[in-house]
PDB file of N, CA and C in Angstrom:
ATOM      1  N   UNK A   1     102.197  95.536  96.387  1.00  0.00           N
ATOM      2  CA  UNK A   1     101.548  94.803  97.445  1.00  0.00           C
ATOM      3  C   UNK A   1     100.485  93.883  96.839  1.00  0.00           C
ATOM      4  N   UNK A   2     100.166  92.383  97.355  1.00  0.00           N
ATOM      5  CA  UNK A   2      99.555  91.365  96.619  1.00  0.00           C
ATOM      6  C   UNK A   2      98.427  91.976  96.731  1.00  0.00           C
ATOM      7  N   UNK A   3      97.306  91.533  96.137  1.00  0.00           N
ATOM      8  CA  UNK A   3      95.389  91.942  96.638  1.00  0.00           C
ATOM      9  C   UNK A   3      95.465  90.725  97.344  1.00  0.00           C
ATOM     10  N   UNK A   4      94.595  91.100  98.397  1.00  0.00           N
ATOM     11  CA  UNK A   4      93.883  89.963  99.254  1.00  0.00           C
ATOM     12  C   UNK A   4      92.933  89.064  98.508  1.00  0.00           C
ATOM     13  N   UNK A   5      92.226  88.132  98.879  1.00  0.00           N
ATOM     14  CA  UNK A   5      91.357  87.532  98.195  1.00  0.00           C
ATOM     15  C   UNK A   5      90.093  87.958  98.037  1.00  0.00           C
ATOM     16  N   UNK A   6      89.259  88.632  99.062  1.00  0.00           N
ATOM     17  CA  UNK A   6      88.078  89.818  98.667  1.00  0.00           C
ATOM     18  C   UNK A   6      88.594  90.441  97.466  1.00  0.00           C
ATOM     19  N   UNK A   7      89.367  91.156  97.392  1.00  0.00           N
ATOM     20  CA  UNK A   7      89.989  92.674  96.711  1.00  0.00           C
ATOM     21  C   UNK A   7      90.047  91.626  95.251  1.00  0.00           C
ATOM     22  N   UNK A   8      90.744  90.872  95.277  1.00  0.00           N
ATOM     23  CA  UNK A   8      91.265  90.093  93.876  1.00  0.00           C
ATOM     24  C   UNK A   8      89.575  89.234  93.348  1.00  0.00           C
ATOM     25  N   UNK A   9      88.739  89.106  94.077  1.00  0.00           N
ATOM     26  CA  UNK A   9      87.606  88.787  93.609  1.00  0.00           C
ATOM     27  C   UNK A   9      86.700  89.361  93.217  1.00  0.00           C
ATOM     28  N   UNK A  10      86.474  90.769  93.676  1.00  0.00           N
ATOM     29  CA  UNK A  10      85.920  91.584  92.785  1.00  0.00           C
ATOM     30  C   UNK A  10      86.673  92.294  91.730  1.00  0.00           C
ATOM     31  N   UNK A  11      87.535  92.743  92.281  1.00  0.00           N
ATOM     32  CA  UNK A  11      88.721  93.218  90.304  1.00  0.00           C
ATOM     33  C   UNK A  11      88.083  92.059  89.628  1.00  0.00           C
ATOM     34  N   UNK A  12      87.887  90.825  89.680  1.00  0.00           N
ATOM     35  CA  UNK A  12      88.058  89.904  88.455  1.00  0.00           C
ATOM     36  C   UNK A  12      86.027  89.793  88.132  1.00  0.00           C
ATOM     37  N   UNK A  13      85.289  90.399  89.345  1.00  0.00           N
ATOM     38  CA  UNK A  13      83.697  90.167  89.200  1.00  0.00           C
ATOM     39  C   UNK A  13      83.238  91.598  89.143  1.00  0.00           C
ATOM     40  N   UNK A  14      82.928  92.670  88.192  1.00  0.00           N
ATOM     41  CA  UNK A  14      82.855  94.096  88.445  1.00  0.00           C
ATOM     42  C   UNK A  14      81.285  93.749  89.028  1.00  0.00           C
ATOM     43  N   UNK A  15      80.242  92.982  88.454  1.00  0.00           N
ATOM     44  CA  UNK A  15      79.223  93.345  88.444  1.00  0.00           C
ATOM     45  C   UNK A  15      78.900  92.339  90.399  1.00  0.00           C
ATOM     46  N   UNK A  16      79.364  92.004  90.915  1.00  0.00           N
ATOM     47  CA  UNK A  16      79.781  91.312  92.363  1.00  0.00           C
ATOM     48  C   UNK A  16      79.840  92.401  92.842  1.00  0.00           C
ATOM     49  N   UNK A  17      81.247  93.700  92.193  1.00  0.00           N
ATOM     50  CA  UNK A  17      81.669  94.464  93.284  1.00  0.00           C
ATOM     51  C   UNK A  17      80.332  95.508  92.952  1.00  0.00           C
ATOM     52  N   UNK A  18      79.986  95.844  92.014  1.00  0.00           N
ATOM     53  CA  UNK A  18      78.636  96.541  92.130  1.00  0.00           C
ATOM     54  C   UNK A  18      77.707  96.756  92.750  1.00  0.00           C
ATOM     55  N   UNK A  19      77.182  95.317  92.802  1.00  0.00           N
ATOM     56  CA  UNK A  19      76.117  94.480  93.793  1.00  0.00           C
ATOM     57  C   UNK A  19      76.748  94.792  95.351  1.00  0.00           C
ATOM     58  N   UNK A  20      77.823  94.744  95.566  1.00  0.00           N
ATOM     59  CA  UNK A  20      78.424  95.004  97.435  1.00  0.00           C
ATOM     60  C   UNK A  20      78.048  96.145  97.527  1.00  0.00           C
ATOM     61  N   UNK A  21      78.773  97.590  96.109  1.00  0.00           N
ATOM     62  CA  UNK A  21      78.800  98.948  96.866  1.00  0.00           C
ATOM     63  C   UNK A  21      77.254  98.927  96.864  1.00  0.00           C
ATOM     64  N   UNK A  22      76.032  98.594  95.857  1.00  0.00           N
ATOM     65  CA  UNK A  22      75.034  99.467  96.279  1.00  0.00           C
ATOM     66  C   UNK A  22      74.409  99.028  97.611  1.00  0.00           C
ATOM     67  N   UNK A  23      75.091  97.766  98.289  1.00  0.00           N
ATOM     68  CA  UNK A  23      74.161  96.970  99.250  1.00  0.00           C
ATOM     69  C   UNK A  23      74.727  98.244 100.403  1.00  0.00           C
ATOM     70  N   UNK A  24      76.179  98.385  99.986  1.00  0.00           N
ATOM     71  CA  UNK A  24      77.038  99.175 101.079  1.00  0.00           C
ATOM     72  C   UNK A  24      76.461 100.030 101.156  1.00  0.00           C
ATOM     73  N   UNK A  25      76.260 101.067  99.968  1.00  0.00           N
ATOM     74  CA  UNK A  25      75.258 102.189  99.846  1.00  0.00           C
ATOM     75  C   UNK A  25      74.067 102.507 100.632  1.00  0.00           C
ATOM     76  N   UNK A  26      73.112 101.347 100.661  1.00  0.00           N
ATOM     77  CA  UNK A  26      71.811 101.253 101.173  1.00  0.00           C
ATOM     78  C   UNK A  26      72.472 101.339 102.808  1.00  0.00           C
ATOM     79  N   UNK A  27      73.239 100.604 102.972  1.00  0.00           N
ATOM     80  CA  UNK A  27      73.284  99.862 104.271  1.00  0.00           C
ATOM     81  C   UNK A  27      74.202 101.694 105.347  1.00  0.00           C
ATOM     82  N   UNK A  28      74.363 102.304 104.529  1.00  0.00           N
ATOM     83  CA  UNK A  28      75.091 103.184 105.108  1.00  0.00           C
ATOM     84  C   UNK A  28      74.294 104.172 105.602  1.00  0.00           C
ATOM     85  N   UNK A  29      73.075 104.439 104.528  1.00  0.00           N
ATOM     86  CA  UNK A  29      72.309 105.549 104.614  1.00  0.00           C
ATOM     87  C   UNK A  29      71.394 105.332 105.465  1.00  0.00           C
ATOM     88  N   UNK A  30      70.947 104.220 105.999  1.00  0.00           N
ATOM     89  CA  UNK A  30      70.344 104.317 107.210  1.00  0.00           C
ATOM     90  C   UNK A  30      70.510 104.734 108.553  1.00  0.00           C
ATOM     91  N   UNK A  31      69.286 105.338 108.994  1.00  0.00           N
ATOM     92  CA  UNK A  31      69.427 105.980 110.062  1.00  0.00           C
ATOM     93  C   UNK A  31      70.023 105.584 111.464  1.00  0.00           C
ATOM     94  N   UNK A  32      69.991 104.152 111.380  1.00  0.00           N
ATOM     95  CA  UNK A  32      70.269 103.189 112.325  1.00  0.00           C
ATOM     96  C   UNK A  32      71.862 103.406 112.431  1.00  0.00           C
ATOM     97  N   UNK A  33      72.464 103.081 111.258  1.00  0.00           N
ATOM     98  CA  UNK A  33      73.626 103.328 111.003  1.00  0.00           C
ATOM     99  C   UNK A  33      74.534 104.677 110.876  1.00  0.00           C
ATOM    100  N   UNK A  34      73.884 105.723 110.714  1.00  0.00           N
ATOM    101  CA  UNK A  34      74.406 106.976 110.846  1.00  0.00           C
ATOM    102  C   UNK A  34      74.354 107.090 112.471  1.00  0.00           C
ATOM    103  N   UNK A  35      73.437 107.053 113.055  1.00  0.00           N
ATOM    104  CA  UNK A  35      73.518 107.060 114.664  1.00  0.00           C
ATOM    105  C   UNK A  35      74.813 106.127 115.361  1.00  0.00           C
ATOM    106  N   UNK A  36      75.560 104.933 114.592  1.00  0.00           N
ATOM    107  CA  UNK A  36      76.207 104.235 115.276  1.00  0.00           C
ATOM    108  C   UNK A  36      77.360 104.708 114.983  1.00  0.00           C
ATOM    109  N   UNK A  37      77.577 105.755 113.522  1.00  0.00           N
ATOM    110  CA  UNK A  37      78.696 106.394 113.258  1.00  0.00           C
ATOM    111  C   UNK A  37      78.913 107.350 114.054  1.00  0.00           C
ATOM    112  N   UNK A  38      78.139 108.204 113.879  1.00  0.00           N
ATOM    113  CA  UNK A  38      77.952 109.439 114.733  1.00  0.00           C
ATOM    114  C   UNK A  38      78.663 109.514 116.127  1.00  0.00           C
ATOM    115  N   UNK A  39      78.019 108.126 117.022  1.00  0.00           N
ATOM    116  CA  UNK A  39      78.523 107.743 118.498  1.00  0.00           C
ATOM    117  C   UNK A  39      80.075 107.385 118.356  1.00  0.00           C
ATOM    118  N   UNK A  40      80.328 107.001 117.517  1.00  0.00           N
ATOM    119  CA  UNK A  40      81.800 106.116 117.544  1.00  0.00           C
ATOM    120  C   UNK A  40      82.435 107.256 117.261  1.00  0.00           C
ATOM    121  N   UNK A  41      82.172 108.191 116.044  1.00  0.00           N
ATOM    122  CA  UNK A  41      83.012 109.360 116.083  1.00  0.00           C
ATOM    123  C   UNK A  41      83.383 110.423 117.120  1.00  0.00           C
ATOM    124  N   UNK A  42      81.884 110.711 117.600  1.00  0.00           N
ATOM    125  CA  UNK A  42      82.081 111.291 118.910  1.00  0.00           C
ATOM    126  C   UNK A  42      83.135 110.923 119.801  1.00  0.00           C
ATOM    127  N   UNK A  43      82.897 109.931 120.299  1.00  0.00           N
ATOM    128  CA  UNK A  43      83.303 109.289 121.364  1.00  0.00           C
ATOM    129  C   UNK A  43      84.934 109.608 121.006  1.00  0.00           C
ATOM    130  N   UNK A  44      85.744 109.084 119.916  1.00  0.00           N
ATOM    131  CA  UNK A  44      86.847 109.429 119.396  1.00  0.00           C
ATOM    132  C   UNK A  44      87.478 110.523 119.561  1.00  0.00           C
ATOM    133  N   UNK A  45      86.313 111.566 119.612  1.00  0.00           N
ATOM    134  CA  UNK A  45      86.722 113.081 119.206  1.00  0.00           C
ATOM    135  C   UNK A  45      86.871 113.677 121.125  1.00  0.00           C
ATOM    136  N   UNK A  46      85.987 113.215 121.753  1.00  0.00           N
ATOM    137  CA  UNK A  46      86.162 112.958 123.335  1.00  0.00           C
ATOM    138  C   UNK A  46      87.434 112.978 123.893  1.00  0.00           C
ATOM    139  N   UNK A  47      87.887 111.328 123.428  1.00  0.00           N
ATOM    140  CA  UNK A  47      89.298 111.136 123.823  1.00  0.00           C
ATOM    141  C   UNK A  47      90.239 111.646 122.947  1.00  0.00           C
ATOM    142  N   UNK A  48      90.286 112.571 122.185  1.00  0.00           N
ATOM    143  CA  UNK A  48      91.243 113.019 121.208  1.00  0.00           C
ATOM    144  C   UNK A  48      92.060 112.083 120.654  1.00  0.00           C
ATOM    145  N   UNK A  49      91.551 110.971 119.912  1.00  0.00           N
ATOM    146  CA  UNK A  49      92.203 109.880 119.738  1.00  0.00           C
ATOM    147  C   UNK A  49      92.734 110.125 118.037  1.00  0.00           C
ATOM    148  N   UNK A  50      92.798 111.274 117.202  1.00  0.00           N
ATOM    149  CA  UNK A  50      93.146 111.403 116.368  1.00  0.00           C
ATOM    150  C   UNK A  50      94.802 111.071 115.908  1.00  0.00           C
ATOM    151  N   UNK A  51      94.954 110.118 115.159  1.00  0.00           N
ATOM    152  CA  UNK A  51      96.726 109.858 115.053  1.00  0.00           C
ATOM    153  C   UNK A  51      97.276 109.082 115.982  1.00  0.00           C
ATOM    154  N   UNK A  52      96.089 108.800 116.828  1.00  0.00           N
ATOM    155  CA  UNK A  52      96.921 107.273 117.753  1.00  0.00           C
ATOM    156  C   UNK A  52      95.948 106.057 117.676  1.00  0.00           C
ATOM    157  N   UNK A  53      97.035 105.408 117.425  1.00  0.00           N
ATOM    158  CA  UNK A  53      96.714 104.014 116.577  1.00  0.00           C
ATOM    159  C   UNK A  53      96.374 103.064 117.313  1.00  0.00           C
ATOM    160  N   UNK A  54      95.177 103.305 118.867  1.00  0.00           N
ATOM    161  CA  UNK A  54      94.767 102.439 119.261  1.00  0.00           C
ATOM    162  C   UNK A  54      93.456 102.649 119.020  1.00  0.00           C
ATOM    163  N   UNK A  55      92.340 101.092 118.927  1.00  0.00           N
ATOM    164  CA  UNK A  55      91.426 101.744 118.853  1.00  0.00           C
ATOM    165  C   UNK A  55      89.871 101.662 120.270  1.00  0.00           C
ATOM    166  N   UNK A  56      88.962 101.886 119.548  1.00  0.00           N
ATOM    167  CA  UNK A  56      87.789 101.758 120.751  1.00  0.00           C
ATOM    168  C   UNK A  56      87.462 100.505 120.555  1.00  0.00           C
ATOM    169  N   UNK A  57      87.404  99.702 121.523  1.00  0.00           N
ATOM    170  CA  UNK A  57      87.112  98.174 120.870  1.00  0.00           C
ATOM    171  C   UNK A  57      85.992  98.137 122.288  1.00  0.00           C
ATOM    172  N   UNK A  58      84.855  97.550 121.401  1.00  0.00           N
ATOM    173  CA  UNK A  58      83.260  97.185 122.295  1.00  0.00           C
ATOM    174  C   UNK A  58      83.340  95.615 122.947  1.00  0.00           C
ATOM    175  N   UNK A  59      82.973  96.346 124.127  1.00  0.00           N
ATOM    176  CA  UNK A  59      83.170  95.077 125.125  1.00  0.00           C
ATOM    177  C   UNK A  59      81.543  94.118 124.992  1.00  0.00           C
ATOM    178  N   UNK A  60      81.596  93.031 126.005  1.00  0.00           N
ATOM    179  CA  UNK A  60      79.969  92.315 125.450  1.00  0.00           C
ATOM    180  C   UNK A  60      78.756  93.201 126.103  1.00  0.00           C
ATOM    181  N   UNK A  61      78.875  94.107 127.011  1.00  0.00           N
ATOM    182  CA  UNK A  61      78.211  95.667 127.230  1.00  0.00           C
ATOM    183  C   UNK A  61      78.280  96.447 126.064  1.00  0.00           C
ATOM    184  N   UNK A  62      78.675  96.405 125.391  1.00  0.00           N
ATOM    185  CA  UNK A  62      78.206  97.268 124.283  1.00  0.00           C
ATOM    186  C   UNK A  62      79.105  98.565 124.507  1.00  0.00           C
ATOM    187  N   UNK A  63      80.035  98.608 125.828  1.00  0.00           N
ATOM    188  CA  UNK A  63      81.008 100.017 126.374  1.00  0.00           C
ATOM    189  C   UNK A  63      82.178  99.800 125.618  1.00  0.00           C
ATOM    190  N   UNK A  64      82.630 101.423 125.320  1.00  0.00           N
ATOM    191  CA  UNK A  64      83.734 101.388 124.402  1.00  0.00           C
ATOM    192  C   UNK A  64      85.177 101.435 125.592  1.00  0.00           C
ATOM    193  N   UNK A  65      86.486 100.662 125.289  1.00  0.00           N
ATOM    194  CA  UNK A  65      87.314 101.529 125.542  1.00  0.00           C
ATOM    195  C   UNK A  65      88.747 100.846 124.982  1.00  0.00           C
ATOM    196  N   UNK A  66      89.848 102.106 125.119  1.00  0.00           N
ATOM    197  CA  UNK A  66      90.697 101.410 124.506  1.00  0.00           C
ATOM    198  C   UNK A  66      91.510 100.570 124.088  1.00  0.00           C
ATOM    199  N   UNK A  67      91.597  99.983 123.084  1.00  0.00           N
ATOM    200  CA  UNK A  67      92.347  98.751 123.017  1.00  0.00           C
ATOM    201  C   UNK A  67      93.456  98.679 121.755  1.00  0.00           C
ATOM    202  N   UNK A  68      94.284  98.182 121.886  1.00  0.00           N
ATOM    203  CA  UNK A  68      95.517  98.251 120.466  1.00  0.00           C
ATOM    204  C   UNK A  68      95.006  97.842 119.657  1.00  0.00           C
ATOM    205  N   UNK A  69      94.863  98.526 118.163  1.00  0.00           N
ATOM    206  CA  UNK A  69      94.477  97.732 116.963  1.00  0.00           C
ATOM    207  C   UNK A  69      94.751  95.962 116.965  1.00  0.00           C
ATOM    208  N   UNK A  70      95.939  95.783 117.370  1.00  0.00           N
ATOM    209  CA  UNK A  70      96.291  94.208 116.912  1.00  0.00           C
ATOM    210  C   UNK A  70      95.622  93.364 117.819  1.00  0.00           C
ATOM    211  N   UNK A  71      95.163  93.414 118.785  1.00  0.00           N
ATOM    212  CA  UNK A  71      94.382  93.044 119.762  1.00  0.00           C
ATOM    213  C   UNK A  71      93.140  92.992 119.464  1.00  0.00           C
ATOM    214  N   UNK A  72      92.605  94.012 119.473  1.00  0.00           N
ATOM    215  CA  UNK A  72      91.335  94.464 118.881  1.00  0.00           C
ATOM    216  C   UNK A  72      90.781  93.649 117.479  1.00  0.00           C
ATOM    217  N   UNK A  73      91.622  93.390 116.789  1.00  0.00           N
ATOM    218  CA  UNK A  73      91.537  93.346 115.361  1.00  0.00           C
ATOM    219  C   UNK A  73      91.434  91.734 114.596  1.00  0.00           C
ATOM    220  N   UNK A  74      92.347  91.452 115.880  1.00  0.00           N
ATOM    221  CA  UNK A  74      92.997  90.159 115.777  1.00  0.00           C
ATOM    222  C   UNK A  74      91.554  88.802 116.721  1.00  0.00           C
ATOM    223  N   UNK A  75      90.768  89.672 117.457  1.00  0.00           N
ATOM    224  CA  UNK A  75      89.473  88.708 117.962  1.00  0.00           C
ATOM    225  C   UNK A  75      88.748  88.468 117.020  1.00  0.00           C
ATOM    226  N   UNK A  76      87.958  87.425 117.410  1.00  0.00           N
ATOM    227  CA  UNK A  76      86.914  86.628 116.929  1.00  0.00           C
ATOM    228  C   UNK A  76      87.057  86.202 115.335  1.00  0.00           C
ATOM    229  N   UNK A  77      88.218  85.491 115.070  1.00  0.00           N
ATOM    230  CA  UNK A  77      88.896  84.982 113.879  1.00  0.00           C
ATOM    231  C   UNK A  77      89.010  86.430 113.073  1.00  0.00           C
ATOM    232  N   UNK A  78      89.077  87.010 113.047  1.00  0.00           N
ATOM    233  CA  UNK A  78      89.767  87.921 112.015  1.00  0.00           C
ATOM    234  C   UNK A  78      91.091  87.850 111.638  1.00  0.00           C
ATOM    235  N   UNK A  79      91.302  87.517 110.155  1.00  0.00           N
ATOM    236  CA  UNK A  79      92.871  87.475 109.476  1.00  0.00           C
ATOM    237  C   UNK A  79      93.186  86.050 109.501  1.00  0.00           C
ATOM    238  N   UNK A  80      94.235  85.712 110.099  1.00  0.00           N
ATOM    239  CA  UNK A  80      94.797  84.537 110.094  1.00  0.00           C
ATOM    240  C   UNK A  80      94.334  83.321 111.729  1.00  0.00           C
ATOM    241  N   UNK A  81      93.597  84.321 112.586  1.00  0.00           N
ATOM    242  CA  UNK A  81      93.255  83.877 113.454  1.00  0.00           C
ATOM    243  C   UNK A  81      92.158  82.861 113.677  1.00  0.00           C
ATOM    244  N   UNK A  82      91.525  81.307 113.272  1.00  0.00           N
ATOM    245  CA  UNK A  82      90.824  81.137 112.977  1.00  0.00           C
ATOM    246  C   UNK A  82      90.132  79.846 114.436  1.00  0.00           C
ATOM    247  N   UNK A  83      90.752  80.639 115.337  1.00  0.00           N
ATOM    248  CA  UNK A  83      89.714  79.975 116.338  1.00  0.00           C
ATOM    249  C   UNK A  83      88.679  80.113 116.588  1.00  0.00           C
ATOM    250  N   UNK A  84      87.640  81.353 115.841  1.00  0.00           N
ATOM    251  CA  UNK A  84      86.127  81.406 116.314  1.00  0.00           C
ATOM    252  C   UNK A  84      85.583  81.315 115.077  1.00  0.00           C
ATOM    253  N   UNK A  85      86.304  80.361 113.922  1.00  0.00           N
ATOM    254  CA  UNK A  85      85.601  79.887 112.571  1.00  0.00           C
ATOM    255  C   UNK A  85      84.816  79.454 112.427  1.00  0.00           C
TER     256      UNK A  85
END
């Protein structure tokens, strides 16, 4: 399978992909961010959504509910979609 262009830019920049994980690192361990994991997991574990491949997609309320990955995934230019570029 090809690398994407992220993926193929750090293989070729180690000290780039370095610089991402520790930002990732920092950015994870906050408390702010453990609370937003926490909710999303919950919420998952609620609807027993384990092994089905739709997901919780946040409306402009900030309310979760379900929506198909490709749908979901496919808003606000993500991938090849580049109408909100």
């Amino acid at each position: 399978m090809a690398r994407g262009k992220t993926s193929a830019y750090y293989a070729a920049n180690p000290e780039a992909a370095e610089k991402r994980r520790r930002y990732q690192r920092k950015l994870n361990s906050e408390p702010k961010q453990i609370a937003y994991r926490s909710r999303l997991n919950k919420a998952r574990r609620k609807r027993s959504l384990k092994g089905n491949p739709n997901d919780l997609s946040h409306d402009s309320k900030g309310n979760l509910s379900l929506e198909s990955m490709k749908i979901n995934r496919a808003r606000n230019g993500h991938g090849n979609n580049k109408r909100y570029r």
